[in-house]
C-alpha atoms as a PDB file:
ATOM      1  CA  UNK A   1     -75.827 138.884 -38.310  1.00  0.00           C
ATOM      2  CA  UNK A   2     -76.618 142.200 -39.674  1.00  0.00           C
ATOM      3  CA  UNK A   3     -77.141 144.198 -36.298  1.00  0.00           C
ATOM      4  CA  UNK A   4     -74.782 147.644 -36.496  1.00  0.00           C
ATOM      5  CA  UNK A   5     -72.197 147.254 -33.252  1.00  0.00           C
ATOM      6  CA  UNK A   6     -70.432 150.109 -31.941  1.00  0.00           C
ATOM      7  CA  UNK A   7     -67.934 149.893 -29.086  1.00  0.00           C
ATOM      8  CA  UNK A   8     -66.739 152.869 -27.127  1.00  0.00           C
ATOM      9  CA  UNK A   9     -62.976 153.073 -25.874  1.00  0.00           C
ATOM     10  CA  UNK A  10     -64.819 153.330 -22.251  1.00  0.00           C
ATOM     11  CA  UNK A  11     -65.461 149.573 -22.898  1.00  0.00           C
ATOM     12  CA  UNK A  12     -61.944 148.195 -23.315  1.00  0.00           C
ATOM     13  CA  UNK A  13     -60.634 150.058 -20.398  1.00  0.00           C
ATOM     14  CA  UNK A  14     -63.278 149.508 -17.985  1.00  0.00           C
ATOM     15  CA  UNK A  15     -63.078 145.789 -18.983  1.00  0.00           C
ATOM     16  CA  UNK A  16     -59.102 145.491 -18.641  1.00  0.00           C
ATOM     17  CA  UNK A  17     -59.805 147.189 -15.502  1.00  0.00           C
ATOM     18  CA  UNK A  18     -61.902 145.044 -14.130  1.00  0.00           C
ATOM     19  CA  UNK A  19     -59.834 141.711 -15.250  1.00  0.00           C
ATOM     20  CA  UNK A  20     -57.076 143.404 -12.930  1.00  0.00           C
ATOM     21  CA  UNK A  21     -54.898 145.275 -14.722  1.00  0.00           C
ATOM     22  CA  UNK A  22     -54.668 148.336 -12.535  1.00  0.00           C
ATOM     23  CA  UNK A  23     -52.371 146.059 -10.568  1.00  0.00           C
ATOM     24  CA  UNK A  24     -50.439 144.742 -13.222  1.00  0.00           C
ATOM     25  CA  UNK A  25     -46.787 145.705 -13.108  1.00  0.00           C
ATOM     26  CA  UNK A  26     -45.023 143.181 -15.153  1.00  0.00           C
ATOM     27  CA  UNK A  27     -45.444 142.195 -18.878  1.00  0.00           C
ATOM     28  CA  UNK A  28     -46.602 139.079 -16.939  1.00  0.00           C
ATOM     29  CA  UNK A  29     -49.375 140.246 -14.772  1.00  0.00           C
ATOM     30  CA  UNK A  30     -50.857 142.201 -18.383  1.00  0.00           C
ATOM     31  CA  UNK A  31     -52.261 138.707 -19.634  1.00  0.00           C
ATOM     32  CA  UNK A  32     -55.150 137.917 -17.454  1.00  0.00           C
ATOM     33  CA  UNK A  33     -56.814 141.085 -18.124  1.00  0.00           C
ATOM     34  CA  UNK A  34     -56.332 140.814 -21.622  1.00  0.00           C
ATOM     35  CA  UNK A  35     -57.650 137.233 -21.562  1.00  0.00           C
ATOM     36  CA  UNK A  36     -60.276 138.707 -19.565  1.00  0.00           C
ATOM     37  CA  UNK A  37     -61.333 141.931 -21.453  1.00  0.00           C
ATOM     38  CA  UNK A  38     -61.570 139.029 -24.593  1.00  0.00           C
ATOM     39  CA  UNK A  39     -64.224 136.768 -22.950  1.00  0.00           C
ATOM     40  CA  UNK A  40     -65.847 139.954 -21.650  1.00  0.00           C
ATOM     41  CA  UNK A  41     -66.794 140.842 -25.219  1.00  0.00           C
ATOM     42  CA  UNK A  42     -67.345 137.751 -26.406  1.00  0.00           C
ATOM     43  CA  UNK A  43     -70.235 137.225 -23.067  1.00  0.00           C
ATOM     44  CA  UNK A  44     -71.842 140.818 -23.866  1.00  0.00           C
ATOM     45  CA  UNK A  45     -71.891 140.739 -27.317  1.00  0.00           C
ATOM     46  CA  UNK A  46     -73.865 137.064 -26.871  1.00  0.00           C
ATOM     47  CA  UNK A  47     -75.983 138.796 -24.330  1.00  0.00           C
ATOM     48  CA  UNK A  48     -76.965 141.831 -26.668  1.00  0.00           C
ATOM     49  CA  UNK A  49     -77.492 139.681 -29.804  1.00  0.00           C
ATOM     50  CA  UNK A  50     -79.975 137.963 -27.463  1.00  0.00           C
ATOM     51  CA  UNK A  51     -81.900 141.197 -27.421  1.00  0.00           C
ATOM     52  CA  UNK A  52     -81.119 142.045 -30.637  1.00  0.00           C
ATOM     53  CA  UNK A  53     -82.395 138.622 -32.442  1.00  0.00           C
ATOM     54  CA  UNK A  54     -85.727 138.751 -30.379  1.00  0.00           C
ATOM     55  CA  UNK A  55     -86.579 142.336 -31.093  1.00  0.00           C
ATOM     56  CA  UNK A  56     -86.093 141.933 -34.379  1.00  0.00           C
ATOM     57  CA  UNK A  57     -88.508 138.814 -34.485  1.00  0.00           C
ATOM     58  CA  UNK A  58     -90.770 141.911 -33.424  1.00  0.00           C
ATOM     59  CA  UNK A  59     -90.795 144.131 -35.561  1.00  0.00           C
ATOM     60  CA  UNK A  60     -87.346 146.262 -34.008  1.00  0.00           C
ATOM     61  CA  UNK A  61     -84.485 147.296 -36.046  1.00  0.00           C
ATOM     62  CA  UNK A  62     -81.724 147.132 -33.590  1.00  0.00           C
ATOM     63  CA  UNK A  63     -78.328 148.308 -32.939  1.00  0.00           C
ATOM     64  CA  UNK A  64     -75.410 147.194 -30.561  1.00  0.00           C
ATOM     65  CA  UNK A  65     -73.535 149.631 -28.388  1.00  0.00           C
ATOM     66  CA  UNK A  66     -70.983 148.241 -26.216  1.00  0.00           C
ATOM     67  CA  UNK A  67     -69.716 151.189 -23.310  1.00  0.00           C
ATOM     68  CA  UNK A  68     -68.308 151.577 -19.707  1.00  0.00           C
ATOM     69  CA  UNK A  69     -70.711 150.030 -18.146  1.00  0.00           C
ATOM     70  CA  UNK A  70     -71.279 147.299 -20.388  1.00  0.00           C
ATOM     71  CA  UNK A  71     -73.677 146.716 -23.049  1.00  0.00           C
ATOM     72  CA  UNK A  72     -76.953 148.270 -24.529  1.00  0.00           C
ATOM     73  CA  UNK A  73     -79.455 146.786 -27.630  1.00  0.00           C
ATOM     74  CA  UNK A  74     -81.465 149.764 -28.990  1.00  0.00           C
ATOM     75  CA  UNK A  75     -84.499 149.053 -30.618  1.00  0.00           C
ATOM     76  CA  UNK A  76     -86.229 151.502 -32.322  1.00  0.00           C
ATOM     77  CA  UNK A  77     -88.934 150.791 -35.075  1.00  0.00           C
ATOM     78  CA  UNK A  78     -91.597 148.332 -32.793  1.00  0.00           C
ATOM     79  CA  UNK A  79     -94.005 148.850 -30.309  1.00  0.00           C
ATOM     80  CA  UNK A  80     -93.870 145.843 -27.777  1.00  0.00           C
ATOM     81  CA  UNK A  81     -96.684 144.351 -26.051  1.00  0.00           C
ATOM     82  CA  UNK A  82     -96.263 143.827 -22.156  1.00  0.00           C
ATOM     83  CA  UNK A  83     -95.428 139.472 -23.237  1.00  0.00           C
ATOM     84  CA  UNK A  84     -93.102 140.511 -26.270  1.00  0.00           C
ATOM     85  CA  UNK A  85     -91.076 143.039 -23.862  1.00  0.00           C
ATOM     86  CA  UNK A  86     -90.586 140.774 -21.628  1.00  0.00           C
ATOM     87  CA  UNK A  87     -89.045 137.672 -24.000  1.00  0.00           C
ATOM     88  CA  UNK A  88     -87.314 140.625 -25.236  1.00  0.00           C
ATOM     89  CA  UNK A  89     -85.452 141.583 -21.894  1.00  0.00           C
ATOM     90  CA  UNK A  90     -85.294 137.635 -21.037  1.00  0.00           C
ATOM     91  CA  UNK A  91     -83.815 137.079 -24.179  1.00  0.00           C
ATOM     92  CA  UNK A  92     -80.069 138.765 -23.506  1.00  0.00           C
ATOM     93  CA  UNK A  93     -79.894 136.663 -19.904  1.00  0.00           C
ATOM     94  CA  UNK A  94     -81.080 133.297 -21.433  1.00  0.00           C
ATOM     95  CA  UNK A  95     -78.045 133.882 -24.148  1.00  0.00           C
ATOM     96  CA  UNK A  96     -75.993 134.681 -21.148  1.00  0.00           C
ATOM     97  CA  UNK A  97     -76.778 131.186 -19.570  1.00  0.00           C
ATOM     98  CA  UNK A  98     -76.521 129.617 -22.932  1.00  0.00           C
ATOM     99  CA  UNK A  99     -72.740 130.341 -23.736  1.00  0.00           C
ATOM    100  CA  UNK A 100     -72.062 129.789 -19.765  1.00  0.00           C
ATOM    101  CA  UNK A 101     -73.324 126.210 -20.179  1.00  0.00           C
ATOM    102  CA  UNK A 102     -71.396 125.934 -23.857  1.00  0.00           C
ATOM    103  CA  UNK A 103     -68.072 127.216 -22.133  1.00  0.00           C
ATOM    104  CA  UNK A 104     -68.797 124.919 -19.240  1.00  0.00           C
ATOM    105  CA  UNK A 105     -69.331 121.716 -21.577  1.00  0.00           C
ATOM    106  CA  UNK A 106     -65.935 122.615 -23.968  1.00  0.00           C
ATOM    107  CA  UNK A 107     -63.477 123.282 -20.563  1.00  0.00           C
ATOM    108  CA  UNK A 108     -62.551 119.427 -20.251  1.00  0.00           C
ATOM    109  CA  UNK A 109     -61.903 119.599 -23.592  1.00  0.00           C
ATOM    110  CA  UNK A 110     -59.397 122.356 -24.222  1.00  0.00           C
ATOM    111  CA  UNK A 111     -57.845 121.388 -21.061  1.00  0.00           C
ATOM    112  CA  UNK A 112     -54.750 120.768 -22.944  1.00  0.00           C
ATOM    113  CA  UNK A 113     -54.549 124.280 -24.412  1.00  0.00           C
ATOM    114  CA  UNK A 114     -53.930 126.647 -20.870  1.00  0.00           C
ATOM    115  CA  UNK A 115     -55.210 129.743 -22.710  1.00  0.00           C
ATOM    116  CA  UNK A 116     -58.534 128.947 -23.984  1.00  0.00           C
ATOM    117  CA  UNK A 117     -59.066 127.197 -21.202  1.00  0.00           C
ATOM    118  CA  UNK A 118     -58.626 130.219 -18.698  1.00  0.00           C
ATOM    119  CA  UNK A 119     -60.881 132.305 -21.211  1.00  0.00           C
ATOM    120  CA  UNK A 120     -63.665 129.532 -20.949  1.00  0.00           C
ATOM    121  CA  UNK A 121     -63.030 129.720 -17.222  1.00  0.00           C
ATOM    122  CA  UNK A 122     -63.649 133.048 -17.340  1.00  0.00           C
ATOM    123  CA  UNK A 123     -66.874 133.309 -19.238  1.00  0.00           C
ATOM    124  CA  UNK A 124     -68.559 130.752 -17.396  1.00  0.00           C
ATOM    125  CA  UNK A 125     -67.692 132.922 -14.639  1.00  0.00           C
ATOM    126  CA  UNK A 126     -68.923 136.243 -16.020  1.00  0.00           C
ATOM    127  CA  UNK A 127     -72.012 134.570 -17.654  1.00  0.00           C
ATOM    128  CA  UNK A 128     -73.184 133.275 -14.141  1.00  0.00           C
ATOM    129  CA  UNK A 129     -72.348 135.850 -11.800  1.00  0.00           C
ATOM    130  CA  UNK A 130     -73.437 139.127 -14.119  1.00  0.00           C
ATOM    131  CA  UNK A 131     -76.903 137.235 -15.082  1.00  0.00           C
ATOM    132  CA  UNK A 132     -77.375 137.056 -12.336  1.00  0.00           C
ATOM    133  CA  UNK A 133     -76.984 140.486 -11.128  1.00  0.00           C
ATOM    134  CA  UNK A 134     -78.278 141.442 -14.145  1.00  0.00           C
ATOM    135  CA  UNK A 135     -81.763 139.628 -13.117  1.00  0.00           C
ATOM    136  CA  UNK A 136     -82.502 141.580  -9.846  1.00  0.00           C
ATOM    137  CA  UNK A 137     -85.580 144.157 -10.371  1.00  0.00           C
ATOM    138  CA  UNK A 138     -83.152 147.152 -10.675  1.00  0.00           C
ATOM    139  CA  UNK A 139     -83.702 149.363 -13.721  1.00  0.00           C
ATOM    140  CA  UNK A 140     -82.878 149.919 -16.652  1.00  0.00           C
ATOM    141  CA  UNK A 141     -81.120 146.082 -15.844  1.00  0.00           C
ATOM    142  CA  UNK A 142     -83.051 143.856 -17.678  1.00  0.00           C
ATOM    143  CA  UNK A 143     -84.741 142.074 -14.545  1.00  0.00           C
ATOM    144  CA  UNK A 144     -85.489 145.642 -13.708  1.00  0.00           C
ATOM    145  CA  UNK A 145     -87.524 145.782 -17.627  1.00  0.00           C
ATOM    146  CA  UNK A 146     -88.919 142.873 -16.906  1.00  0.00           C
ATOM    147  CA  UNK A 147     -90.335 143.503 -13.017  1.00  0.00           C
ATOM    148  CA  UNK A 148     -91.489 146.931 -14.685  1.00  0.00           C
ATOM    149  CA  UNK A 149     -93.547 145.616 -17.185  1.00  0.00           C
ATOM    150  CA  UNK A 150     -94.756 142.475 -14.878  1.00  0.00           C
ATOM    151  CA  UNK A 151     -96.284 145.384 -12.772  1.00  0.00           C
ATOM    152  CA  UNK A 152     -97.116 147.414 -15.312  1.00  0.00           C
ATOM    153  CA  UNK A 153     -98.009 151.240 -15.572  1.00  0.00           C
ATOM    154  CA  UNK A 154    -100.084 151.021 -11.984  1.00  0.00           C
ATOM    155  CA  UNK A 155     -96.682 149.686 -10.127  1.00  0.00           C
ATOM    156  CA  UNK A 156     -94.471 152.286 -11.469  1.00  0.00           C
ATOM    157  CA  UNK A 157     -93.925 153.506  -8.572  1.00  0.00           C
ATOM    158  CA  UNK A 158     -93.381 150.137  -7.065  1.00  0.00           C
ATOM    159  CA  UNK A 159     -90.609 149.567  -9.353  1.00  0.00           C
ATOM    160  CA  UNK A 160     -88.796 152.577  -8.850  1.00  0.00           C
ATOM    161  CA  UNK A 161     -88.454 151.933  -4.936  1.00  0.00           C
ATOM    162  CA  UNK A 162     -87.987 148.258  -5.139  1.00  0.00           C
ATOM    163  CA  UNK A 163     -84.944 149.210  -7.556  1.00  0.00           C
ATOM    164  CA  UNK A 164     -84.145 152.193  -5.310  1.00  0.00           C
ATOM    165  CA  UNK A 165     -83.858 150.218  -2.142  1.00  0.00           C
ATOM    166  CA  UNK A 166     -82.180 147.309  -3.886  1.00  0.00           C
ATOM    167  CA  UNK A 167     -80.023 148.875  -5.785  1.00  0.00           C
ATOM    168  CA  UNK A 168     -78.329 151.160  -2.648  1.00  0.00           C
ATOM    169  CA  UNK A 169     -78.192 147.542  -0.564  1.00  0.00           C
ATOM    170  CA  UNK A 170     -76.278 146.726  -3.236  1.00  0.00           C
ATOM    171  CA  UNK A 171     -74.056 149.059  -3.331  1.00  0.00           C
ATOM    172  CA  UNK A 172     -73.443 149.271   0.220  1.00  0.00           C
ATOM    173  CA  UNK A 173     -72.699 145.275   0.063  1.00  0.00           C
ATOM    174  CA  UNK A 174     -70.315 145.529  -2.853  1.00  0.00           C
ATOM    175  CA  UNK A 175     -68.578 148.654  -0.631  1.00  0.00           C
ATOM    176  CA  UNK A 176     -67.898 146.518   1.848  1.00  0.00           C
ATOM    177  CA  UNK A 177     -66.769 143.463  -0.198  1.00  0.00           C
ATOM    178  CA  UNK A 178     -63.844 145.902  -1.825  1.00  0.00           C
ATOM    179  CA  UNK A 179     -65.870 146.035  -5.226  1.00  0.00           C
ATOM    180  CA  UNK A 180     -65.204 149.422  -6.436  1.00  0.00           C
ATOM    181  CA  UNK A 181     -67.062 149.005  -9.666  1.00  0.00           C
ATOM    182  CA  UNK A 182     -70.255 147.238  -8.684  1.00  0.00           C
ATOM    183  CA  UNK A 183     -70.020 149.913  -5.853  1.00  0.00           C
ATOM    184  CA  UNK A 184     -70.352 152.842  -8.322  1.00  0.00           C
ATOM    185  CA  UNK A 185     -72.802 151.099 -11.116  1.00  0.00           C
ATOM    186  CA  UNK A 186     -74.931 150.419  -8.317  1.00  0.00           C
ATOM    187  CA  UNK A 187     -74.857 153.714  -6.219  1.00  0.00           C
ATOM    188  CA  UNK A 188     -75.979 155.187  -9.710  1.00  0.00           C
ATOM    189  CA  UNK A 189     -78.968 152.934 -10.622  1.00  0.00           C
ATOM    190  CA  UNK A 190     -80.277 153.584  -7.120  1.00  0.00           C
ATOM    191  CA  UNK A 191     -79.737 157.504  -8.232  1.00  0.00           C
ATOM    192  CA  UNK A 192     -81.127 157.099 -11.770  1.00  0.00           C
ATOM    193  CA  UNK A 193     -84.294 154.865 -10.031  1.00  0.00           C
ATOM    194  CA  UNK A 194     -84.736 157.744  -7.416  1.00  0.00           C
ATOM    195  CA  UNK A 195     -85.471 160.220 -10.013  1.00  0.00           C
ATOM    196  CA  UNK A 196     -87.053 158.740 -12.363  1.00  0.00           C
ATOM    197  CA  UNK A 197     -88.073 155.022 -14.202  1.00  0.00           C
ATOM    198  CA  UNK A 198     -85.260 154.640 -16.867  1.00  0.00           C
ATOM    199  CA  UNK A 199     -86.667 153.122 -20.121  1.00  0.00           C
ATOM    200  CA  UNK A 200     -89.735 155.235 -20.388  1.00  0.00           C
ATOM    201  CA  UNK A 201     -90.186 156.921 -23.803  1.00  0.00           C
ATOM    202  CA  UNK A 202     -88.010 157.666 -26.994  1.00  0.00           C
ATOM    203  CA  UNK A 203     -86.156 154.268 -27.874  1.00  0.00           C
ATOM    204  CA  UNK A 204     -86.574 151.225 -26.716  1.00  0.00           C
ATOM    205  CA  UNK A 205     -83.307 149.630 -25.225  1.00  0.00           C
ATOM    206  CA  UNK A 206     -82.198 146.757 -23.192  1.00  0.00           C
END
């Protein structure tokens, strides 16, 4: 679609990783991260080309850059108003929900093939669950973009301890639950809000 996409090495592990294949002993047990680490790229490359296509409709010249921790849109080349930044950051989640209902609608009808079917499984899965985490007022997530600019410059400091607080409760919950990862991403947005509001100045990303 004419968007540059780069993806870091960081991405394919930390996705395998996450689809379970730090257990995986047996040729076997390799296939359900694999399947996994597939939909995973399909669901964040939707996502980003959601924030890709809308800041390009203003004005942006965007990249893709897939990493560790997920996904990232830059968008240099615009200046947003408060309304355009936030279709822009609404824009990746609403793709999200978009291919969640599309996998949802085509799983009766590749029941008869078992391995599409377990990838469509699995990105309705990822497409609900990380919107939706994705949509709490943490920055730089993109609910965390769009509470910042729904406040605007006055409630900066508002959005840094609503994402510090959140963020570290969190954390603590996923520490508890036995989720390692969402443990760690989260411990360091609560860091990263704590010091400072991610997102402000040089490029624009989501």
């Amino acid at each position: 679609m004419g968007f540059p996409v780069s993806v870091h090495w960081w991405f394919w592990l930390t996705m395998f990783l996450l689809g379970g294949g730090i257990g995986a002993e047996s040729s076997a047990d390799f296939l359900i991260p694999v399947l996994f680490t597939l939909a995973a790229f399909v669901s964040i490359m939707v996502h980003e080309l959601g924030h890709a296509i809308a800041g390009r409709k203003y004005g942006a010249v965007p990249s893709i850059h897939l990493h560790g921790f997920g996904g990232a849109t830059m968008l240099p080349g615009a200046y947003f108003n408060r309304n355009q930044s936030m279709m822009v950051s609404f824009a990746g989640p609403l793709a999200s929900m978009g291919l969640a209902l599309a996998a949802f609608i085509l799983l009766p009808l590749v029941s008869s093939i078992p391995l599409l079917a377990v990838i469509l499984q699995i990105m309705v899965f990822i497409n609900i669950f990380w919107t939706i985490l994705n949509l709490l007022p943490i920055q730089p997530l993109d609910g965390g973009q769009i509470f910042r600019d729904y406040m605007g410059p006055s409630g900066r400091e508002t959005t840094r301890w609503v994402g510090v607080i959140l963020a570290s409760l969190v954390a603590l919950w996923a520490l508890q639950s036995n989720h390692v990862f969402l443990c760690m991403m989260m411990a360091y947005m609560a860091y990263m809000n704590y010091n400072e509001s991610p997102g402000e100045g040089g490029v624009i990303t989501r």
